[in-house]
C-alpha atoms as a PDB file:
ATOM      1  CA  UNK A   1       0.000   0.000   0.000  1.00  0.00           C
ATOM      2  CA  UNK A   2       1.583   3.494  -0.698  1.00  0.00           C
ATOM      3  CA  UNK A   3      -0.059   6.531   1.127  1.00  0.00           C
ATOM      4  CA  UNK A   4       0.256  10.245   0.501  1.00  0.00           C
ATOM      5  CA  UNK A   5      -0.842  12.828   2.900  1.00  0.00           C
ATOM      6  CA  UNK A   6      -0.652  16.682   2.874  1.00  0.00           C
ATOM      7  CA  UNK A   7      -1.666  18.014   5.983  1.00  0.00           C
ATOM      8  CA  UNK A   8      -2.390  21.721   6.934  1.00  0.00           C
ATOM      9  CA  UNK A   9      -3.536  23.438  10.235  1.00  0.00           C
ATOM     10  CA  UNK A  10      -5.203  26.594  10.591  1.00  0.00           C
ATOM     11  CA  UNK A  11      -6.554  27.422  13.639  1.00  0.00           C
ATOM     12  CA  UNK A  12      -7.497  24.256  15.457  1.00  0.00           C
ATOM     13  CA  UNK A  13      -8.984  22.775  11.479  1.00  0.00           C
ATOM     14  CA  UNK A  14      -7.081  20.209  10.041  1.00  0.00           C
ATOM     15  CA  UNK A  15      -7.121  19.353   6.304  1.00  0.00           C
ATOM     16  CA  UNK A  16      -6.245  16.505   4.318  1.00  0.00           C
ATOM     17  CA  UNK A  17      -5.279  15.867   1.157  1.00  0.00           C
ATOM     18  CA  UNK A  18      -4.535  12.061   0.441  1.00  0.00           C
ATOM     19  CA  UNK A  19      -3.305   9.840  -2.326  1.00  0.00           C
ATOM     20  CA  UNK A  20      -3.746   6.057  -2.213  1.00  0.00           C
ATOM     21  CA  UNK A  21      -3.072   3.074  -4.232  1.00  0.00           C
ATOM     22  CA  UNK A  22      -3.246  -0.889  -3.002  1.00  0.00           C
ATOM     23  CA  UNK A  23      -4.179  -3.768  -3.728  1.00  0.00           C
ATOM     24  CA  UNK A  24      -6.684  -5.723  -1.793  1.00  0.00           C
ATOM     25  CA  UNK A  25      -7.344  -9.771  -2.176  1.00  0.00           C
ATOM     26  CA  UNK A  26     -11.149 -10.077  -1.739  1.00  0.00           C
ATOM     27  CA  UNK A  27     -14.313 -12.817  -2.518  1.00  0.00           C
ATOM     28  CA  UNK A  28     -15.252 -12.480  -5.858  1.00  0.00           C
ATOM     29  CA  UNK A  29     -19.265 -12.338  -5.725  1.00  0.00           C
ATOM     30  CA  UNK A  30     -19.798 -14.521  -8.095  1.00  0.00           C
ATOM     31  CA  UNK A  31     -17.874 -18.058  -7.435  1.00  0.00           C
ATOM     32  CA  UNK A  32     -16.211 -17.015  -3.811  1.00  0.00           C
ATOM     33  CA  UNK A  33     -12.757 -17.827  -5.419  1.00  0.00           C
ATOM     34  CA  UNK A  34     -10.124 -15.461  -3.906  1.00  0.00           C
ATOM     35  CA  UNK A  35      -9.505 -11.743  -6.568  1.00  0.00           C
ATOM     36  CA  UNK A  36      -7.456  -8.986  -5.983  1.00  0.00           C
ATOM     37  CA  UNK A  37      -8.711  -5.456  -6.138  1.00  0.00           C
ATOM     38  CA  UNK A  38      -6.597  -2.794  -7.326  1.00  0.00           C
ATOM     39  CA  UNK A  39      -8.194   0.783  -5.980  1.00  0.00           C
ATOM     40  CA  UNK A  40      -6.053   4.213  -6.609  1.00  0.00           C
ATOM     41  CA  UNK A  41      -8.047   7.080  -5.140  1.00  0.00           C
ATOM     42  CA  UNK A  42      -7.848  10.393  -4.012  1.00  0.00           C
ATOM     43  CA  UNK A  43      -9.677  12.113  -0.783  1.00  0.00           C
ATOM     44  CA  UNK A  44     -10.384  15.172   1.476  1.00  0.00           C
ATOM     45  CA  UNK A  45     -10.998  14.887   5.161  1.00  0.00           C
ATOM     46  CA  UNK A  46     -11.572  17.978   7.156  1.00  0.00           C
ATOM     47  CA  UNK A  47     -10.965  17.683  11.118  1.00  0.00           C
ATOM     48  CA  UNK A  48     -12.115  20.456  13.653  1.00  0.00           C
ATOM     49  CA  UNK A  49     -11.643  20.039  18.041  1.00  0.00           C
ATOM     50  CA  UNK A  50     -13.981  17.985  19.602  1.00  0.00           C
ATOM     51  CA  UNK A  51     -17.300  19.848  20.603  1.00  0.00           C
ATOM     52  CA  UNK A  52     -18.546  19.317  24.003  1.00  0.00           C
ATOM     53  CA  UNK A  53     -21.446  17.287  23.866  1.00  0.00           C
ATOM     54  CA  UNK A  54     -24.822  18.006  23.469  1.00  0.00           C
ATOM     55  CA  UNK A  55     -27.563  16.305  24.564  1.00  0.00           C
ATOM     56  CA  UNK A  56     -30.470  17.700  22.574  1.00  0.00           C
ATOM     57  CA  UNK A  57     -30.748  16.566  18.800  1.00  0.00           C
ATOM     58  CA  UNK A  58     -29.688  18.864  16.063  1.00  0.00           C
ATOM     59  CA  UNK A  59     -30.266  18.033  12.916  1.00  0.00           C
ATOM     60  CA  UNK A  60     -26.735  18.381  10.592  1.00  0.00           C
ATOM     61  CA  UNK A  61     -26.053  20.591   7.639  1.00  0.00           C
ATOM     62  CA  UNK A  62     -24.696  18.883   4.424  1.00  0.00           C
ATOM     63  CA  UNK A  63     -21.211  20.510   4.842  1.00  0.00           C
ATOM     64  CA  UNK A  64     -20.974  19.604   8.424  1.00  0.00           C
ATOM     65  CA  UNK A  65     -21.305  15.597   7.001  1.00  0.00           C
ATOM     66  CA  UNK A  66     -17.969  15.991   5.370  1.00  0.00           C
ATOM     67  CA  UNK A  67     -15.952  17.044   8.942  1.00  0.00           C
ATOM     68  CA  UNK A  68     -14.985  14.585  11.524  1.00  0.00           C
ATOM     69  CA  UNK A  69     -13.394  15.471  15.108  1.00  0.00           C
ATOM     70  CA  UNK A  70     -10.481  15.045  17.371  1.00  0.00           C
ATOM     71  CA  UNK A  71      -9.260  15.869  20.174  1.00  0.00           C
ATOM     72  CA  UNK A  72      -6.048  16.226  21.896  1.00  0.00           C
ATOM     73  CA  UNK A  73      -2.924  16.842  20.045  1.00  0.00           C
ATOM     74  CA  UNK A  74      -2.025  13.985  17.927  1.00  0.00           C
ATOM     75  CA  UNK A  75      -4.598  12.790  15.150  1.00  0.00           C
ATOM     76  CA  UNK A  76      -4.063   8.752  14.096  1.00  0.00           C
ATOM     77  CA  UNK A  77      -4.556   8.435  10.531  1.00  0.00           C
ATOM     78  CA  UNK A  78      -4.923   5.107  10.163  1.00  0.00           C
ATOM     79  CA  UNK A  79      -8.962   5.215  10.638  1.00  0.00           C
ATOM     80  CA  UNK A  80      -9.583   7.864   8.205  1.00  0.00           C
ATOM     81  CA  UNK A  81      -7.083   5.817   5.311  1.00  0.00           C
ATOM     82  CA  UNK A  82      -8.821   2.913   6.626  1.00  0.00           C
ATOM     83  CA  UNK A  83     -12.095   4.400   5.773  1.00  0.00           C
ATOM     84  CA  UNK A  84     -11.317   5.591   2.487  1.00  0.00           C
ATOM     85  CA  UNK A  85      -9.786   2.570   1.371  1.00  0.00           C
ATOM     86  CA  UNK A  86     -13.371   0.873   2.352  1.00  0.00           C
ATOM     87  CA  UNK A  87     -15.457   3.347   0.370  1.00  0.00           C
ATOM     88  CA  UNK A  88     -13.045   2.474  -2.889  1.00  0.00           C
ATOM     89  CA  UNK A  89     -14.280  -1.288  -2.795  1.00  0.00           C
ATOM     90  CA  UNK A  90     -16.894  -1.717  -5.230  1.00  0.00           C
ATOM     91  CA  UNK A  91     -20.448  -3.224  -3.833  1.00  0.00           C
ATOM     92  CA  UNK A  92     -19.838  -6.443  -6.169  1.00  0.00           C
ATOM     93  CA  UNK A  93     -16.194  -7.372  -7.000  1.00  0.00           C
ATOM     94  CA  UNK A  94     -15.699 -10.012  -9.697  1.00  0.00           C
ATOM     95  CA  UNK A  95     -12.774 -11.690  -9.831  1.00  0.00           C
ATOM     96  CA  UNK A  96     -13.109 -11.689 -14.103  1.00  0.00           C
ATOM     97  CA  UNK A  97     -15.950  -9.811 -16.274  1.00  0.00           C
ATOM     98  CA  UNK A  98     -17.183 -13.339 -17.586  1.00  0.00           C
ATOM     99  CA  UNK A  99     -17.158 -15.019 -14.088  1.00  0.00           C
ATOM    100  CA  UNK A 100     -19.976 -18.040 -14.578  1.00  0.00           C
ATOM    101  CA  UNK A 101     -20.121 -17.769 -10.690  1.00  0.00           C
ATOM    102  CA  UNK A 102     -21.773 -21.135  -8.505  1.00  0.00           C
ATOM    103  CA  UNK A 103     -24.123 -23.632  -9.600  1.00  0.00           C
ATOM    104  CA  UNK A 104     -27.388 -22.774  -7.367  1.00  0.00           C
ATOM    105  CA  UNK A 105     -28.114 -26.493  -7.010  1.00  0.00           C
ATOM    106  CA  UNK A 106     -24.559 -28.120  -6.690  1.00  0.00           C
ATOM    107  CA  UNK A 107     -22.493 -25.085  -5.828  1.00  0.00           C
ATOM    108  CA  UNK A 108     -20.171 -26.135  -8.253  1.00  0.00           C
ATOM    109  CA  UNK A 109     -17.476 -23.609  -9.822  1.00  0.00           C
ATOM    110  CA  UNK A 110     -19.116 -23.035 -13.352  1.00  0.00           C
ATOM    111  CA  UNK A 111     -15.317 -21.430 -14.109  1.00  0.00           C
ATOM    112  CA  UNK A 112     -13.911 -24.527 -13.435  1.00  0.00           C
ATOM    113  CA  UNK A 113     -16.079 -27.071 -14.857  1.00  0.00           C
ATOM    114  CA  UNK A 114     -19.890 -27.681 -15.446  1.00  0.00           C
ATOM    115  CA  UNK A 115     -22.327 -29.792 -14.070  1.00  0.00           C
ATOM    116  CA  UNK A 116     -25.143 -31.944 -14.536  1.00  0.00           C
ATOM    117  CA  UNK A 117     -27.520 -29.739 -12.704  1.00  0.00           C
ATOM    118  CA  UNK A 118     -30.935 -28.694 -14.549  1.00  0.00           C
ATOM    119  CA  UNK A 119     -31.611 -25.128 -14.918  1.00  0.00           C
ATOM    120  CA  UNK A 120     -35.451 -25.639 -15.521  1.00  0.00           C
ATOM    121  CA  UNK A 121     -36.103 -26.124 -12.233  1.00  0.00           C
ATOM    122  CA  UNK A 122     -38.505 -23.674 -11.155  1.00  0.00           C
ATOM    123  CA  UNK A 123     -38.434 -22.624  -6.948  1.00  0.00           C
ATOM    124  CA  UNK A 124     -41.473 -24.276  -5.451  1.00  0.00           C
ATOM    125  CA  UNK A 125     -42.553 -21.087  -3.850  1.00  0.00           C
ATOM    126  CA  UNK A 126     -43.016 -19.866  -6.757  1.00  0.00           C
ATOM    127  CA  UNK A 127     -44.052 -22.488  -8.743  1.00  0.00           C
ATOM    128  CA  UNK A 128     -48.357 -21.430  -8.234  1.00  0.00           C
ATOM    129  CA  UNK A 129     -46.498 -18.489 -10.384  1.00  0.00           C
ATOM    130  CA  UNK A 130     -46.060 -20.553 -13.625  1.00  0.00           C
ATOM    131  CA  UNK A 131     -49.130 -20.344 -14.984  1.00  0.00           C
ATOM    132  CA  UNK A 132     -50.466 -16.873 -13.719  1.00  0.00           C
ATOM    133  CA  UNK A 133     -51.469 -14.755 -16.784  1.00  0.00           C
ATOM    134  CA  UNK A 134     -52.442 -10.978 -17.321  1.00  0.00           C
ATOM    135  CA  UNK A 135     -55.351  -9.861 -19.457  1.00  0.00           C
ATOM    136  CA  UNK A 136     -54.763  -6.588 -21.394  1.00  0.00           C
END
């Protein structure tokens, strides 16, 4: 993993401008087989002090979603890289465009072989389905 951080203080606020690049091994959705993710990103985190708390409910601005807190004098940056590397990973990673995935009966690997599963076989739930029709 390489990281890049530029980090400015004015005042008590603390911007960040990052740079990463990695590469993660995840589960490809599709078959479960093992795929590494390459993800290259940039991001902006803005830190001000910690506000005491308050115990009624205020409702946020959309500017104020976009800052985060500390508190003290030293900020660990390995939760907000953390974070950012998390928000890079797609919602459904495949470990190839033309992944086949699992079998739904067998659970076999359809990139590794097929099987002798039929694919006509309707869910019995919805089987009362299969002969529903609409009139126009």
């Amino acid at each position: 993993m390489d990281v890049n951080c530029h980090i400015i203080k004015t005042s008590g606020t603390v911007f960040i401008k990052g740079k990463f690049s990695a590469t993660i091994n995840i589960n490809c959705s599709r078959c479960l087989e093992e795929a590494k993710l390459p993800l290259d990103a940039n991001f902006d985190y803005t830190l001000i002090p910690e506000k005491p708390q308050v115990k009624e409910d205020l409702e946020l601005k959309k500017e104020e979603l976009e800052i985060s807190y500390y508190h003290g004098d030293f900020i660990d940056l390995t939760p907000i890289i953390c974070e950012q590397i998390i928000l890079q990973v797609p919602i459904k990673v495949l470990c190839h465009p033309e992944c086949k995935g699992l079998c739904p009966q067998c659970g076999t690997n359809l990139n590794d072989s097929s099987c002798d599963c039929t694919s006509g076989d309707v869910d019995s739930r919805m089987a009362a389905l299969k002969n529903f029709k609409i009139n126009n």
